[in-house]
Protein backbone atom coordinates (compact mmCIF):
# COMPACT_ATOMS: atom_id res chain seq x y z
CA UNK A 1 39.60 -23.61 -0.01
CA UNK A 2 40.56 -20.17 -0.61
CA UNK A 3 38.12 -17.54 0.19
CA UNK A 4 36.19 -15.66 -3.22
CA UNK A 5 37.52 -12.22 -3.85
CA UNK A 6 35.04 -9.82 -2.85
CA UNK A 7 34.40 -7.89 -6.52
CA UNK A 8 32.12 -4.77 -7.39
CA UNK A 9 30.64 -4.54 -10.40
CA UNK A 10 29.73 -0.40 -11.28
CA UNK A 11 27.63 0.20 -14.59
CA UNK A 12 24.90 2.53 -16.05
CA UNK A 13 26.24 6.13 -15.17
CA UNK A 14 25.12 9.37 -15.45
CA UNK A 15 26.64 9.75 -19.11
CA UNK A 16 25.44 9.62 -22.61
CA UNK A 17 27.13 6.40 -23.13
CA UNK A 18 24.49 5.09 -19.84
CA UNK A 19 23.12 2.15 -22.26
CA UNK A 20 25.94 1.22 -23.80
CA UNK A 21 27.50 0.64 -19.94
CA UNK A 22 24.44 -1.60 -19.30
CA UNK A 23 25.06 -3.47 -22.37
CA UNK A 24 28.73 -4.15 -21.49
CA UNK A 25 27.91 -5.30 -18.14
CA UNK A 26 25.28 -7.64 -18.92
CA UNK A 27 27.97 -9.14 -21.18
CA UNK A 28 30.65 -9.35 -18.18
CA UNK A 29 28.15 -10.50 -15.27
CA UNK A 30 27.16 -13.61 -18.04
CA UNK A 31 30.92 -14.64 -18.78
CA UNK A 32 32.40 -14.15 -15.34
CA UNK A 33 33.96 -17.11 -13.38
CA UNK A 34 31.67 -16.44 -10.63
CA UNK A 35 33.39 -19.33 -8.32
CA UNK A 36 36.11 -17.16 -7.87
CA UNK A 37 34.23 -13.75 -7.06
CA UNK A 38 31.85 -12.53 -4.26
CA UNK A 39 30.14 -10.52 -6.87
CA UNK A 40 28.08 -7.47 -6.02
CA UNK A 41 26.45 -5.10 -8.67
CA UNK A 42 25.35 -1.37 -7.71
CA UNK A 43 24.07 0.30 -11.06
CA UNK A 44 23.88 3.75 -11.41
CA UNK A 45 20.64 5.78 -12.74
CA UNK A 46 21.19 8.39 -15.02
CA UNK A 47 20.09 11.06 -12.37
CA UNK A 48 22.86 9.41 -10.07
CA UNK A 49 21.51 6.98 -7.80
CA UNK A 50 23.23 4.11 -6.80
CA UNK A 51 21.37 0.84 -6.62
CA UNK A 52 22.83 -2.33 -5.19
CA UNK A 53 21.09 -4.95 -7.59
CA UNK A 54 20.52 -9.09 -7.47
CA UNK A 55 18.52 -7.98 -10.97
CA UNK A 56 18.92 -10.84 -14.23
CA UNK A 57 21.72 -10.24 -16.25
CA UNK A 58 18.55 -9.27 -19.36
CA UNK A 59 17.11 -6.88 -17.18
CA UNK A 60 20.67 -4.99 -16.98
CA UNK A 61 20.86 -5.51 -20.43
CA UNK A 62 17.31 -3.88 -21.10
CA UNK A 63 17.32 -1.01 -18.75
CA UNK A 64 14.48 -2.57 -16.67
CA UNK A 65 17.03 -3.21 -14.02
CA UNK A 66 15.83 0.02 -11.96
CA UNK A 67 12.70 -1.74 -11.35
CA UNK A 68 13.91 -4.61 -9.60
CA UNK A 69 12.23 -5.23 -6.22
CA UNK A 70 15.30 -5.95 -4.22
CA UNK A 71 17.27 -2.83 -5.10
CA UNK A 72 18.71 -0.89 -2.01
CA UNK A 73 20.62 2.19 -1.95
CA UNK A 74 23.99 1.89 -1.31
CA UNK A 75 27.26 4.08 -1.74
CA UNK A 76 30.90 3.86 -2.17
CA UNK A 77 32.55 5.01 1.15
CA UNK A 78 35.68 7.29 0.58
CA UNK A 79 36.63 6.51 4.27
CA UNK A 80 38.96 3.79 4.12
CA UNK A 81 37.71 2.54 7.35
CA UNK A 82 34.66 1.08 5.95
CA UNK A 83 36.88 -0.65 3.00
CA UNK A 84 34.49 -0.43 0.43
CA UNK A 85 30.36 0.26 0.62
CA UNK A 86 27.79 1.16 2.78
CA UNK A 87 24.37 -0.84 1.83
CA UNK A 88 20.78 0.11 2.95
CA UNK A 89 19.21 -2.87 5.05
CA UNK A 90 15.37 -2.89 5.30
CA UNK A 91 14.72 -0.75 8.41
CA UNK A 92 16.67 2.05 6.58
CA UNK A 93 20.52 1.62 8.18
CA UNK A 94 23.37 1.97 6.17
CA UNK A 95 25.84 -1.14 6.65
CA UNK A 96 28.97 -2.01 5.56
CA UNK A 97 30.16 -4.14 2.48
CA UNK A 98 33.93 -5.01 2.25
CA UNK A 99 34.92 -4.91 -1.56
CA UNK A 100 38.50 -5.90 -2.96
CA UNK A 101 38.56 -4.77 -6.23
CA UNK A 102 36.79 -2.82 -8.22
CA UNK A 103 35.59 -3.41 -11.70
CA UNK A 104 33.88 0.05 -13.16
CA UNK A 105 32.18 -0.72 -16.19
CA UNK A 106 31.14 2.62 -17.02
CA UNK A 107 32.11 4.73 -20.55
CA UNK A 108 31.89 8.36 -20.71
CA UNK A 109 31.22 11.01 -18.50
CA UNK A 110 31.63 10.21 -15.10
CA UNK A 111 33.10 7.18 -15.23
CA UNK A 112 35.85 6.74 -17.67
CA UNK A 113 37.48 10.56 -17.25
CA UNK A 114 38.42 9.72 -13.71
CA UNK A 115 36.01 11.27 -11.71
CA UNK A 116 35.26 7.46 -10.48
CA UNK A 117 39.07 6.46 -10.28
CA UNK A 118 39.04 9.59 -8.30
CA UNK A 119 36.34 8.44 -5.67
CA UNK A 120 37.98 4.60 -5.58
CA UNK A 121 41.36 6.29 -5.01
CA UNK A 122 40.82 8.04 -1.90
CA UNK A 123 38.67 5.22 -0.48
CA UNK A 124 41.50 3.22 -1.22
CA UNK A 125 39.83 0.40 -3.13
CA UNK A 126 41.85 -1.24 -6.33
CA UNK A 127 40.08 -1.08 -10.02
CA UNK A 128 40.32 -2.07 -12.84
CA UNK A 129 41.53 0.36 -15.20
CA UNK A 130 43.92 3.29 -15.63
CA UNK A 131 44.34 5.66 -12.63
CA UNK A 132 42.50 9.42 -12.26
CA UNK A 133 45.22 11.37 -14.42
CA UNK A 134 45.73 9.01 -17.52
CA UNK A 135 41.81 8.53 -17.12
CA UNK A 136 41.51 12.28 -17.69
CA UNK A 137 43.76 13.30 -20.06
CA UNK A 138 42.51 10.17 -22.33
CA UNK A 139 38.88 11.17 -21.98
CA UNK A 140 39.83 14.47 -23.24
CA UNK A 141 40.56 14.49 -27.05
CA UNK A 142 42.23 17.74 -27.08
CA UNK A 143 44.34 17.23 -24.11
CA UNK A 144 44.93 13.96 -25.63
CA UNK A 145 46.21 15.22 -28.82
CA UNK A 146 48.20 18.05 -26.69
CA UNK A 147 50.26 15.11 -24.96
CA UNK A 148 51.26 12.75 -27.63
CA UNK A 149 52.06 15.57 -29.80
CA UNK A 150 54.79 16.52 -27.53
CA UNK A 151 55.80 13.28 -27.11
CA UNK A 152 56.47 13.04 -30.72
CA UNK A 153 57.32 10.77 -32.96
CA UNK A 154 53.16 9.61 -33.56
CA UNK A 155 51.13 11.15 -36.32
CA UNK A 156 47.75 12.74 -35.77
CA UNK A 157 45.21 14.65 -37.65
CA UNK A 158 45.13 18.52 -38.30
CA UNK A 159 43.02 20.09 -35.24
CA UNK A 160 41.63 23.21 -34.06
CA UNK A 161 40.48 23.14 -30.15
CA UNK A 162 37.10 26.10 -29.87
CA UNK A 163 35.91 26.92 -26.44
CA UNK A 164 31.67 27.21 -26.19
CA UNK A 165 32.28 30.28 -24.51
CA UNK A 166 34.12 31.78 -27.18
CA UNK A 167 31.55 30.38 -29.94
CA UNK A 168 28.48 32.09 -27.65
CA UNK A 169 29.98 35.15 -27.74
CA UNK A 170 31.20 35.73 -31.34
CA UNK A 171 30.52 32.43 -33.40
CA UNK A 172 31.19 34.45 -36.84
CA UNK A 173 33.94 34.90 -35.59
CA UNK A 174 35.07 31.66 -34.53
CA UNK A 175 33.95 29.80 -37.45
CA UNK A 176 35.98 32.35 -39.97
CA UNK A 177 39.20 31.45 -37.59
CA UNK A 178 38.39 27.73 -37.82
CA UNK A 179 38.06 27.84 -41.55
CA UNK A 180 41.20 30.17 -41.58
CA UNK A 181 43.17 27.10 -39.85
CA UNK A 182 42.31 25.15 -41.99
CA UNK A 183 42.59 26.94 -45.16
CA UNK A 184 39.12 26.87 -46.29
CA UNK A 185 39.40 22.54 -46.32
CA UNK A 186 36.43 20.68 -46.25
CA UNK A 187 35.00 18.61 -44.99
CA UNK A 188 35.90 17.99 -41.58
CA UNK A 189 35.04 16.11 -38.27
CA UNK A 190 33.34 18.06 -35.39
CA UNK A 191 33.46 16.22 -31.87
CA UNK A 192 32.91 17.31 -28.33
CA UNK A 193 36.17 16.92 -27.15
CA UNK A 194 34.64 14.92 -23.80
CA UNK A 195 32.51 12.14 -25.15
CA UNK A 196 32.71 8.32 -26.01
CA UNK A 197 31.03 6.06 -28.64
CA UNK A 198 30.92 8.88 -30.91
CA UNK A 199 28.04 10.89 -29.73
CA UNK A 200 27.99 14.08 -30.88
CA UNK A 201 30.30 13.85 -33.75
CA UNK A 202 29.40 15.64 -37.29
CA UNK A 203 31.11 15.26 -40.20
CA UNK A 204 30.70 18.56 -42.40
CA UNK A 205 31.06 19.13 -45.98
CA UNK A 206 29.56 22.99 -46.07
CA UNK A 207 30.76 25.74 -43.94
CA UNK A 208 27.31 26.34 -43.55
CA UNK A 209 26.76 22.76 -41.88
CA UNK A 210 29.63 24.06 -39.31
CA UNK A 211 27.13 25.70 -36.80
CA UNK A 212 24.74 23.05 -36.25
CA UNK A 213 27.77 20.64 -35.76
CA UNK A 214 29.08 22.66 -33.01
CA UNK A 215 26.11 22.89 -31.47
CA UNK A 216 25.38 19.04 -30.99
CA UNK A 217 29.37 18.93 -30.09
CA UNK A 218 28.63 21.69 -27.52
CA UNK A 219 25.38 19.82 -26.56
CA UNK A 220 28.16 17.28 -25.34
CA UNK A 221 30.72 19.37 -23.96
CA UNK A 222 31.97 22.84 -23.67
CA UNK A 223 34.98 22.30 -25.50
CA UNK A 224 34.80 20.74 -29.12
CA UNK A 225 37.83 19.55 -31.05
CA UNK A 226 37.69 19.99 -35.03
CA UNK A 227 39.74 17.77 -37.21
CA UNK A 228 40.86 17.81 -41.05
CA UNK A 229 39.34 14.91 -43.25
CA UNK A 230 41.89 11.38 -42.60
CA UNK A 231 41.28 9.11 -45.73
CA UNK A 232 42.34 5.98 -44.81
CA UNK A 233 41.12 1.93 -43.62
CA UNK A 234 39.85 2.48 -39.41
CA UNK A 235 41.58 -0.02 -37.67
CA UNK A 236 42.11 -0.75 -33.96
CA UNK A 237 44.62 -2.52 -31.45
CA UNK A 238 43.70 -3.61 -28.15
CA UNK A 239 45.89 -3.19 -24.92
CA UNK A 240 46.53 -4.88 -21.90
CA UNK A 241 49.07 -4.35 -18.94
CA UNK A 242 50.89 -2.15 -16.27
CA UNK A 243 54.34 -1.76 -16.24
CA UNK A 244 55.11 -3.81 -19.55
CA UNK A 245 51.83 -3.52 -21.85
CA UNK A 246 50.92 -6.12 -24.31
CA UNK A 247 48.95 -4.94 -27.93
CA UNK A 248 46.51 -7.88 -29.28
CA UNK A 249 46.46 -8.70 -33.29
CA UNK A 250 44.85 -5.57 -35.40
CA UNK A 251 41.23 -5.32 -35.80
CA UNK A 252 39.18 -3.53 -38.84
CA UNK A 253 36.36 -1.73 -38.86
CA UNK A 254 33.65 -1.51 -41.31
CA UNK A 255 31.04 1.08 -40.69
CA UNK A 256 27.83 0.90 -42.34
CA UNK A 257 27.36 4.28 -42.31
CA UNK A 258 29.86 7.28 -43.94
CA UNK A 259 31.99 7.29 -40.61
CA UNK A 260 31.51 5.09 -37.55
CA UNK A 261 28.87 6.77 -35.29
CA UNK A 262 26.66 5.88 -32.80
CA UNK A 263 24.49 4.11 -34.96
CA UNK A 264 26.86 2.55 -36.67
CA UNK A 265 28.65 1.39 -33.79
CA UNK A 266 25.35 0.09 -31.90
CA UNK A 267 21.84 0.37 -33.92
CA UNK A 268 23.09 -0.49 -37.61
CA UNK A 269 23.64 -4.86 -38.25
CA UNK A 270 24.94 -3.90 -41.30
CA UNK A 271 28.10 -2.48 -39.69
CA UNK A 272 30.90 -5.14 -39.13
CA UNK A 273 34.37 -5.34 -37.62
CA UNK A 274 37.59 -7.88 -38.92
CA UNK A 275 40.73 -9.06 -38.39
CA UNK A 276 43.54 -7.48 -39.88
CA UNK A 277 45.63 -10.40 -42.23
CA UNK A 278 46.83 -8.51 -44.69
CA UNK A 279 49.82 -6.34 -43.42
CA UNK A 280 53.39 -7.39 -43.91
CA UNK A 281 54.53 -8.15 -40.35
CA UNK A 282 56.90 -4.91 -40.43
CA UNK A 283 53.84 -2.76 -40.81
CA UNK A 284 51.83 -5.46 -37.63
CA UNK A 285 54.69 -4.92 -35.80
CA UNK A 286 54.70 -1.13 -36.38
CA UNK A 287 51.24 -0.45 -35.46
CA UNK A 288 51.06 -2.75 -32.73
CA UNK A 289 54.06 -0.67 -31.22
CA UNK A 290 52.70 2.75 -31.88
CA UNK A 291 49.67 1.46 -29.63
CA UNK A 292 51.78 0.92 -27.05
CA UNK A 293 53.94 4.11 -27.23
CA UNK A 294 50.44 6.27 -27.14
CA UNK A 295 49.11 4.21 -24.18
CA UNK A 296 52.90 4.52 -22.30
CA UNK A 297 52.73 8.34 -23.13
CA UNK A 298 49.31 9.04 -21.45
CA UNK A 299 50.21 6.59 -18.24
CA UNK A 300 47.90 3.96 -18.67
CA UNK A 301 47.40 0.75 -16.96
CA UNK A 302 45.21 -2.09 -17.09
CA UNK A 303 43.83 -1.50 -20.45
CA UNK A 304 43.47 0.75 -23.58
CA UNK A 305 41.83 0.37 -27.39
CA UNK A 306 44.23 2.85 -29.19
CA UNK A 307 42.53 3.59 -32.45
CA UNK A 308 44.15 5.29 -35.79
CA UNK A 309 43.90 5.08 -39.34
CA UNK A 310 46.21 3.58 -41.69
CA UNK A 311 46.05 5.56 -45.25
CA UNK A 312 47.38 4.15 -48.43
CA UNK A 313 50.82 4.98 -48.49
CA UNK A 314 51.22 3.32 -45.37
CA UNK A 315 51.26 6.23 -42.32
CA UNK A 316 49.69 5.81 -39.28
CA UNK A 317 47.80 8.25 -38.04
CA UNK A 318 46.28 8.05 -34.34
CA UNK A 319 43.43 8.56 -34.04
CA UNK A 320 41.84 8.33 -30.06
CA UNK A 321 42.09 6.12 -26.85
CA UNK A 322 39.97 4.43 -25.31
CA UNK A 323 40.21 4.01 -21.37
CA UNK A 324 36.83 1.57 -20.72
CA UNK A 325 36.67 0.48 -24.37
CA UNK A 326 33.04 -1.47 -24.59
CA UNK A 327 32.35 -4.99 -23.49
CA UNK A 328 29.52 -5.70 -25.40
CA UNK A 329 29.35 -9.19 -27.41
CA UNK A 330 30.08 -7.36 -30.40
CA UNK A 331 33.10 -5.03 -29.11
CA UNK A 332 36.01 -5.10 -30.30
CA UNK A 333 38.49 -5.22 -27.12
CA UNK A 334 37.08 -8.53 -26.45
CA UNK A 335 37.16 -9.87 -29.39
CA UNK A 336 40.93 -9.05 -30.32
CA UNK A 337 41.89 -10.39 -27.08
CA UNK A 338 39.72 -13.50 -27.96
CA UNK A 339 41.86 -14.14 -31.69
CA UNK A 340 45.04 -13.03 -29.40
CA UNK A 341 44.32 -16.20 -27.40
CA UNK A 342 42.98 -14.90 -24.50
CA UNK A 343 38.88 -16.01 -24.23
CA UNK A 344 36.34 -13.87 -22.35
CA UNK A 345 36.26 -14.93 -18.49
CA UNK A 346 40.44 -15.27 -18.98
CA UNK A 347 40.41 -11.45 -19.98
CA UNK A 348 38.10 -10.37 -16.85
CA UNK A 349 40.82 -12.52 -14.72
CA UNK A 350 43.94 -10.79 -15.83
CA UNK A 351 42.44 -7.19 -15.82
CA UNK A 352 41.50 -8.08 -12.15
CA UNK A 353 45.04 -9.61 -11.01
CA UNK A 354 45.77 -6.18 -13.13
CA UNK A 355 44.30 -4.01 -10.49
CA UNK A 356 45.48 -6.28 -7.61
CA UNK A 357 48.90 -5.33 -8.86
């Protein structure tokens, strides 16, 4: 009988996206084929504590994990010696936990922009997930944007990158050079330019909506990424590989609100996501291509959700890339991979053998 794969399970984060983490690891830790993993959980608190937890997959779900009576500190060791984490016993000693892969389900700050791939790479543990620099430069819209552009041959949105600093010290002034980019158009989408599940976005229809915008961008980050107006149907491909990336069928979707934010993404039922079946299989085949170009380009592995819109004469326009897409039961990674023919536990298998690799 071979021996379980010892597997770590990282969620929570210190991050705005700290709930939606829980919610995505509730959803792994109840589909897992736990007779092939050793699985330990350490959740992180949003001031940064780590917390190996035995808590119910709800309680993770909930938030009232933290409260669990068994928790113990632990950390991740960057010493390779100790192979993976150090775990507080009851009479306060720190002892050793071998881990063999890694699987950080963690979005945002912290955890998807390769500070984490960061720590796992010097202790020398394998992850799930793309490494530190395509983890970085994914997480980062702007640099994003920067790097496929000179790639070529992908088609983006109009944007104008503003630094905080800049804004702090002469906003009039910024604003009239933003508005000079883009030529006085209206209205346009405001993001921090490091930030998931679209927190902190603002679309704006007045210049004189422009400054609160910026601030709840800024609240974010200290860069913020401005983009002209894409008309066109939202639609999303997931991705899964190393050296030789596969793209799943084309999902849709439907956002209950005027553009897909937070609360349409998590807190609205009326929002709703589809598959894509009604696209010649030229324009499929396109799309599903272009996916794989942007996640080649930014040196991705393991998996992606490459987003972009798809207007009415047909161009495809990327949009953003997502590093730790969500793993909630309603997100869409899973679920493409799911009409793609590859269930739920399956999915959790390959990405592992993924970071094996």
């Amino acid at each position: 009988m071979n021996e379980k794969l010892s597997l770590l399970v990282l969620f929570g984060g210190v991050s705005s996206e700290h709930e939606v983490s829980c919610a995505s690891a509730a959803s792994v830790l109840a589909n897992i084929d736990r007779e092939k993993y050793d699985i330990k959980t350490i959740g992180i608190t949003k001031e940064g504590n780590w917390l190996l937890t035995g808590s119910p997959v709800t309680n993770i779900e909930d938030g009232s994990w933290e409260r669990y009576k068994d928790n113990r500190r632990a950390l991740l060791s960057p010493d390779r010696s100790v192979g993976g984490l150090l775990a507080e016993d009851e009479k306060g000693a720190f002892l050793p936990i071998k881990v063999d892969v890694v699987l950080p389900v963690l979005h945002g700050k912290n955890g998807e922009d390769g500070s984490m791939q960061g720590l796992l790479q010097i202790a020398g543990i394998p992850y799930v997930g793309s490494g530190t620099t395509a983890s970085a430069v994914s997480m980062d819209k702007a640099v994003t944007k920067a790097v496929v552009e000179k790639a070529g041959g992908v088609s983006q949105a109009k944007c104008y990158v503003m630094q905080k600093a800049d804004y702090d010290k002469n906003c009039d002034r910024e604003i009239s050079s933003l508005m000079e980019f883009f030529d006085g158009q209206l209205p346009l989408f405001v993001k921090p330019a490091n930030a998931g599940s679209s927190v902190g976005i603002s679309k704006v229809k007045s210049e004189n909506d422009i400054p609160g915008a910026l601030q709840l961008a800024f609240a974010e980050d200290v860069k913020a990424v401005i983009e002209e107006t894409i008309t066109g149907r939202e639609i999303e491909v997931a991705v899964l590989g190393n050296h030789e990336p596969q793209a799943s069928c084309i999902g849709e979707i439907f956002a209950a609100n005027e553009f897909y934010d937070y609360n349409a993404k998590y807190e609205n039922g009326e929002s709703r996501t589809g598959i894509v079946t009604d696209l010649s299989p030229e324009k499929e085949a396109q799309i599903r291509d272009t996916a794989v170009k942007v996640y080649q380009i930014l040196g991705c592995r393991g998996l992606s959700r490459v987003d972009f819109f798809l207007e009415e004469d047909g161009r495809i326009v990327f949009n953003e890339i997502n590093t730790l897409p969500g793993f909630t039961n309603i997100s869409m990674y899973p679920k493409l991979w799911e009409e793609s023919g590859i269930g739920y536990s399956e999915l959790i298998d390959r990405l592992i053998q993924l970071a094996l690799e």
